[in-house]
Structures are given as C-alpha cells and as structure tokens.
N, C-alpha and C. Protein backbone atom coordinates (compact mmCIF):
# COMPACT_ATOMS: atom_id res chain seq x y z
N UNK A 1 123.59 153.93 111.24
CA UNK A 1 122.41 154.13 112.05
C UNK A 1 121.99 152.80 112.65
N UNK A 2 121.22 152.82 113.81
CA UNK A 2 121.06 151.97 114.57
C UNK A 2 119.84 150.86 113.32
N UNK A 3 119.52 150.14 113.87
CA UNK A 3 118.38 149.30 113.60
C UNK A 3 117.15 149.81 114.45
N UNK A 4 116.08 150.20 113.50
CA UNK A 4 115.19 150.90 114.46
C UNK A 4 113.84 149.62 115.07
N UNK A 5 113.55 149.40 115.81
CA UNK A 5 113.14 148.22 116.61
C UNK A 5 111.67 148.19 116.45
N UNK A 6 110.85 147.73 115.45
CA UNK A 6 109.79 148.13 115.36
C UNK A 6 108.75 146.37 115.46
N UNK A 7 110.03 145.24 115.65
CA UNK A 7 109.74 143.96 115.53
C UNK A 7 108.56 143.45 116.65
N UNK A 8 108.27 144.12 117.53
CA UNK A 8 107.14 143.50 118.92
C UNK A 8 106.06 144.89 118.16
N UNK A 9 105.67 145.89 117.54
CA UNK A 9 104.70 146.25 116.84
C UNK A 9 104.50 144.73 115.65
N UNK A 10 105.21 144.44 115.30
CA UNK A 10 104.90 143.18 113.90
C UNK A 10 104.35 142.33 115.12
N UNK A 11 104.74 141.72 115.52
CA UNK A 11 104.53 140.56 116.59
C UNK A 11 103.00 140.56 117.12
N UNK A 12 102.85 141.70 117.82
CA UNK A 12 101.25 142.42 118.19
C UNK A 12 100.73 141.65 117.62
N UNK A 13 100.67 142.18 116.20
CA UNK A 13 99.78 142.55 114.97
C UNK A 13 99.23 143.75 114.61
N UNK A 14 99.82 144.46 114.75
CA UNK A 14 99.76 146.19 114.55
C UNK A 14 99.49 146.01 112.96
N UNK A 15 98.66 146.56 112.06
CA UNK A 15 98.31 146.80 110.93
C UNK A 15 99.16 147.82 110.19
N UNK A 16 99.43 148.83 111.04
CA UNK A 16 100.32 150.21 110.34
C UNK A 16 101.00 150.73 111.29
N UNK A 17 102.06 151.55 110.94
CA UNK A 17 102.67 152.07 112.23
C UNK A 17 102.59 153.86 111.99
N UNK A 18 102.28 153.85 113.22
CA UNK A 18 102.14 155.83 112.91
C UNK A 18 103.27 156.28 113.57
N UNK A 19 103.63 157.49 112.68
CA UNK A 19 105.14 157.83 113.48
C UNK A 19 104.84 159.59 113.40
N UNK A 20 104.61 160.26 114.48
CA UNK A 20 104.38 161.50 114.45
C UNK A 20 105.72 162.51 114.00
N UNK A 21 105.99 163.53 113.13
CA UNK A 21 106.70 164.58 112.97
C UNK A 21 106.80 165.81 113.50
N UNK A 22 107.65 165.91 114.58
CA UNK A 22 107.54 167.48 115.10
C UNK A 22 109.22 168.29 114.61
N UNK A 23 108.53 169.52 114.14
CA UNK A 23 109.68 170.18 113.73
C UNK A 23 110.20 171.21 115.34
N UNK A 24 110.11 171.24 116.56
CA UNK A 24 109.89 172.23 116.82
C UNK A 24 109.59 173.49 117.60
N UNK A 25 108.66 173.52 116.42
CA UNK A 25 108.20 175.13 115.68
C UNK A 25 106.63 174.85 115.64
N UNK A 26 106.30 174.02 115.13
CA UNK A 26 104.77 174.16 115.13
C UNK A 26 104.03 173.68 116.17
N UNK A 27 104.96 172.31 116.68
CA UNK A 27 104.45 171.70 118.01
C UNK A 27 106.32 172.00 118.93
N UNK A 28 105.92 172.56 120.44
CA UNK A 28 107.28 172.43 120.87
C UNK A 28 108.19 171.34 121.07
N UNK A 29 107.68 170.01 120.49
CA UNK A 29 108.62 169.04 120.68
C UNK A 29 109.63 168.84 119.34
N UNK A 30 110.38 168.18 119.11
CA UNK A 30 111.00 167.70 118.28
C UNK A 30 111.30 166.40 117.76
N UNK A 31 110.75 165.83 116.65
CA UNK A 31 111.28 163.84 116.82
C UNK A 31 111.86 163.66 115.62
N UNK A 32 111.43 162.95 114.45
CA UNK A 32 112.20 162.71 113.93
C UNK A 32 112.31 163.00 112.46
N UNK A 33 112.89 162.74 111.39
CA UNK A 33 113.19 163.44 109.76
C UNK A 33 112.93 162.20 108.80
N UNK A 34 112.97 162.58 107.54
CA UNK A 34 113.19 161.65 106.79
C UNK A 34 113.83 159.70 106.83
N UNK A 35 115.26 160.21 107.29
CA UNK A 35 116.46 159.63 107.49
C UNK A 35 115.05 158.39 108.30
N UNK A 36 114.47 158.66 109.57
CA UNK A 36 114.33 157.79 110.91
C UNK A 36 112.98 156.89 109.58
N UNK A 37 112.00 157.73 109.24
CA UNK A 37 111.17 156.88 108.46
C UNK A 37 111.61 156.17 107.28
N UNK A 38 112.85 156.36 106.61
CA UNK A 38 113.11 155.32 105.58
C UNK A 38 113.88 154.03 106.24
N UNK A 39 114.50 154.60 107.62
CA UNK A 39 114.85 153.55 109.00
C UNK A 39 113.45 152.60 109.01
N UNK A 40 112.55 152.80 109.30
CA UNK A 40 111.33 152.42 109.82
C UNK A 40 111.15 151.50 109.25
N UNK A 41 110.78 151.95 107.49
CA UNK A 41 110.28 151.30 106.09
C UNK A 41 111.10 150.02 106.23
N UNK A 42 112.54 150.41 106.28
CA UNK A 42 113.33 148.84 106.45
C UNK A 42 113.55 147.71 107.12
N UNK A 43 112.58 148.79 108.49
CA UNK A 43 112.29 147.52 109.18
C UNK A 43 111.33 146.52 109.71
N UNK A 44 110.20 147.05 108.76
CA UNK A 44 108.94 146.40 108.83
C UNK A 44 107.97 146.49 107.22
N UNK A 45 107.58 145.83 106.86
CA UNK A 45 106.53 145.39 106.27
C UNK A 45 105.08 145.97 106.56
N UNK A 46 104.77 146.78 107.24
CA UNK A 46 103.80 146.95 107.95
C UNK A 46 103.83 148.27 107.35
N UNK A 47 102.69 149.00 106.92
CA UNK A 47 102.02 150.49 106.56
C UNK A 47 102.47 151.33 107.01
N UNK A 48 103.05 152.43 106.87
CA UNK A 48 103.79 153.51 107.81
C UNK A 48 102.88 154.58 107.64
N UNK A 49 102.15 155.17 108.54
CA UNK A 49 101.56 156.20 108.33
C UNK A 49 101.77 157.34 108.95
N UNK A 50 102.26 158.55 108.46
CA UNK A 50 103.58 159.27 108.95
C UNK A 50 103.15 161.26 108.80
N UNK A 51 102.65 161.35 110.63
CA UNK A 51 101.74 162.54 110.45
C UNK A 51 102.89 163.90 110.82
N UNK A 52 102.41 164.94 109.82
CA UNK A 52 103.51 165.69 109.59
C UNK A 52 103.13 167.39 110.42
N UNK A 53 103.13 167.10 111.57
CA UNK A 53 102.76 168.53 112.45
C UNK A 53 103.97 169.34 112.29
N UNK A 54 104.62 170.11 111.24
CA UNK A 54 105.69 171.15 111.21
C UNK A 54 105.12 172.36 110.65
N UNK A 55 105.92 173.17 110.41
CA UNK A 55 105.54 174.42 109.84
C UNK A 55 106.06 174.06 108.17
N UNK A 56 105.65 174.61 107.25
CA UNK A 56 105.38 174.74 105.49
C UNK A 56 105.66 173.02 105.98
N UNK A 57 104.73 172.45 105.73
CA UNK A 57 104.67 170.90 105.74
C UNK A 57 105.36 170.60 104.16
N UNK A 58 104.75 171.56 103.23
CA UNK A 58 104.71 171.51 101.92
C UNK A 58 106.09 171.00 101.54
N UNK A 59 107.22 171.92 101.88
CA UNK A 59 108.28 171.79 102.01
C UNK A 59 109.19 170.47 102.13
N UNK A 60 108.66 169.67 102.57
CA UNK A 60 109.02 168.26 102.82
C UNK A 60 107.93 167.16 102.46
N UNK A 61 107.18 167.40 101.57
CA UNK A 61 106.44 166.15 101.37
C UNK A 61 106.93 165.16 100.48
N UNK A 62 108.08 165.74 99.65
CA UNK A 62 109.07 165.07 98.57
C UNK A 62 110.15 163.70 99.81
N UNK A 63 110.54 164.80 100.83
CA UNK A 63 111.36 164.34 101.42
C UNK A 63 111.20 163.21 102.48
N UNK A 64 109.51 162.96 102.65
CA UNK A 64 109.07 162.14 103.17
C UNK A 64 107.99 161.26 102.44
N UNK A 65 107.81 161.73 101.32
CA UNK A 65 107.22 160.27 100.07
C UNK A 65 108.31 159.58 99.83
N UNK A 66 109.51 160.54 99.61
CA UNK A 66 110.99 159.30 99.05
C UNK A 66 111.50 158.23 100.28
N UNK A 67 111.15 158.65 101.38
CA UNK A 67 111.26 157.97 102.88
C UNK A 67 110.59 156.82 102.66
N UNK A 68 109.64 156.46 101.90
CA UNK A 68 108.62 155.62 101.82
C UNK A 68 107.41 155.51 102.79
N UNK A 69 106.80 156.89 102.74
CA UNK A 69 105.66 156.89 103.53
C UNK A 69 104.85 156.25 102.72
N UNK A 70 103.99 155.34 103.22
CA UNK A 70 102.36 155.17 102.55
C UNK A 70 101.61 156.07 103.00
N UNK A 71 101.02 156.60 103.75
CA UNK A 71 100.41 157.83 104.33
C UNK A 71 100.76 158.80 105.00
N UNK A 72 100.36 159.93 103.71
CA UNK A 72 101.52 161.15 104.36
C UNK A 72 99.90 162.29 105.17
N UNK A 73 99.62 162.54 106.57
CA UNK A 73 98.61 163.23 107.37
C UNK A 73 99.75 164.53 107.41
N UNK A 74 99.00 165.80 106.89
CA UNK A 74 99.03 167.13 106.99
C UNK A 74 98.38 167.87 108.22
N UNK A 75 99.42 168.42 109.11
CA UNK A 75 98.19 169.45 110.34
C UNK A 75 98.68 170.56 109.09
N UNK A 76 97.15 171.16 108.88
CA UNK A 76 96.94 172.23 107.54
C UNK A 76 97.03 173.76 108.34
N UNK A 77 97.32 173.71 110.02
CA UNK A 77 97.13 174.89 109.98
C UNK A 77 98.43 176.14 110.20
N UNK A 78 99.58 175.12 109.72
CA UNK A 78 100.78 175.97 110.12
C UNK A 78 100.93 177.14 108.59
N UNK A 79 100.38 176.73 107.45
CA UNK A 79 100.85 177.07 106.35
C UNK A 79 99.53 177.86 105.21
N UNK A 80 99.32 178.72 105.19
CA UNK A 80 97.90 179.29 104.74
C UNK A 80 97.92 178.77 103.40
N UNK A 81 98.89 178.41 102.14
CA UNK A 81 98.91 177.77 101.44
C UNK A 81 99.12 176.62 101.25
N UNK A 82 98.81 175.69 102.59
CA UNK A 82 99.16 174.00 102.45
C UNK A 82 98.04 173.20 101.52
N UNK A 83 97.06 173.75 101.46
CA UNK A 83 95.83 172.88 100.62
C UNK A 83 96.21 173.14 99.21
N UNK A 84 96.35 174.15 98.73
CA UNK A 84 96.91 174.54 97.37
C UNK A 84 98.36 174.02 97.21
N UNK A 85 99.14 174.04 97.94
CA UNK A 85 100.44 173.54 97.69
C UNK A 85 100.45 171.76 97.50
N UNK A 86 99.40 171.36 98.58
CA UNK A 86 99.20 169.57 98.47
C UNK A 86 98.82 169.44 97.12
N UNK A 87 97.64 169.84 96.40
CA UNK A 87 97.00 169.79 96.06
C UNK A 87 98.12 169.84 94.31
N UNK A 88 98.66 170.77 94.22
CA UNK A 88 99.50 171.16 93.05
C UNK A 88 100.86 170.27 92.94
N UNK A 89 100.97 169.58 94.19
CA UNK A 89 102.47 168.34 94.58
C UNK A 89 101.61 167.41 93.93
C-alpha cells in the first residue's frame, strides 16, 4: 500500500485528523475501510477521529478500534439497535 500523505495536515498544525466512512449504503458515496485508517495511524502522530456513516455501524467498531481509531463518531440512525449495541461493545 501506498504511503498515505497526511504530512502538510502535521505541518498546518492540524490537532486531529477526521477521516469520514461511507459504506455505500447509508450515504451514496463510498471511501474508505479499516486497512486506509491503520494507513493513516502510521502516518501521523496526530488524533484520528474516524466518523462511521454506514449501515449496522455496530458491525465494525472492532474493526476500526483495532485500526487505531482514537475517536470512533456513530451516525445512530442506520441501525435501530446501535445505542444498545455501542453501549454493550
């Protein structure tokens, strides 16, 4: 995998980096998985805060804490059990 280029956000001084998740399905776009945010993690020092607009979000919150998210943002309304499911992870 490439080197993902996140070095002129450090440079800024960007505090955290937000990296949006579309599966899709819940929003019609599509970006990126696990794989791109543990990319990210390696290439900066900087907070990753990593918002998860898919459908059963639930489903992948393992797969994107092991990514090394520091902040994992839930859109709660794809999944009628996402508050109970966060909540019990």
């Amino acid at each position: 995998m490439r080197p993902i280029v996140v070095a002129p956000f450090d440079l800024a001084g960007a505090d955290w980096i937000h990296i949006d998740i579309m599966d899709g399905r819940f929003v019609p776009n599509i970006s990126f998985g696990p794989a791109i945010v543990n990319a990210v993690r390696h290439s900066t020092a900087k907070s990753l805060n990593v918002h998860l607009m898919i459908v059963e979000p639930e489903r992948y919150l393992g797969d994107f804490a092991k990514a090394v998210a520091d902040h994992l943002l839930v859109q709660a309304e794809p999944s009628s059990r996402a508050v109970a499911n966060l909540r019990a992870w």
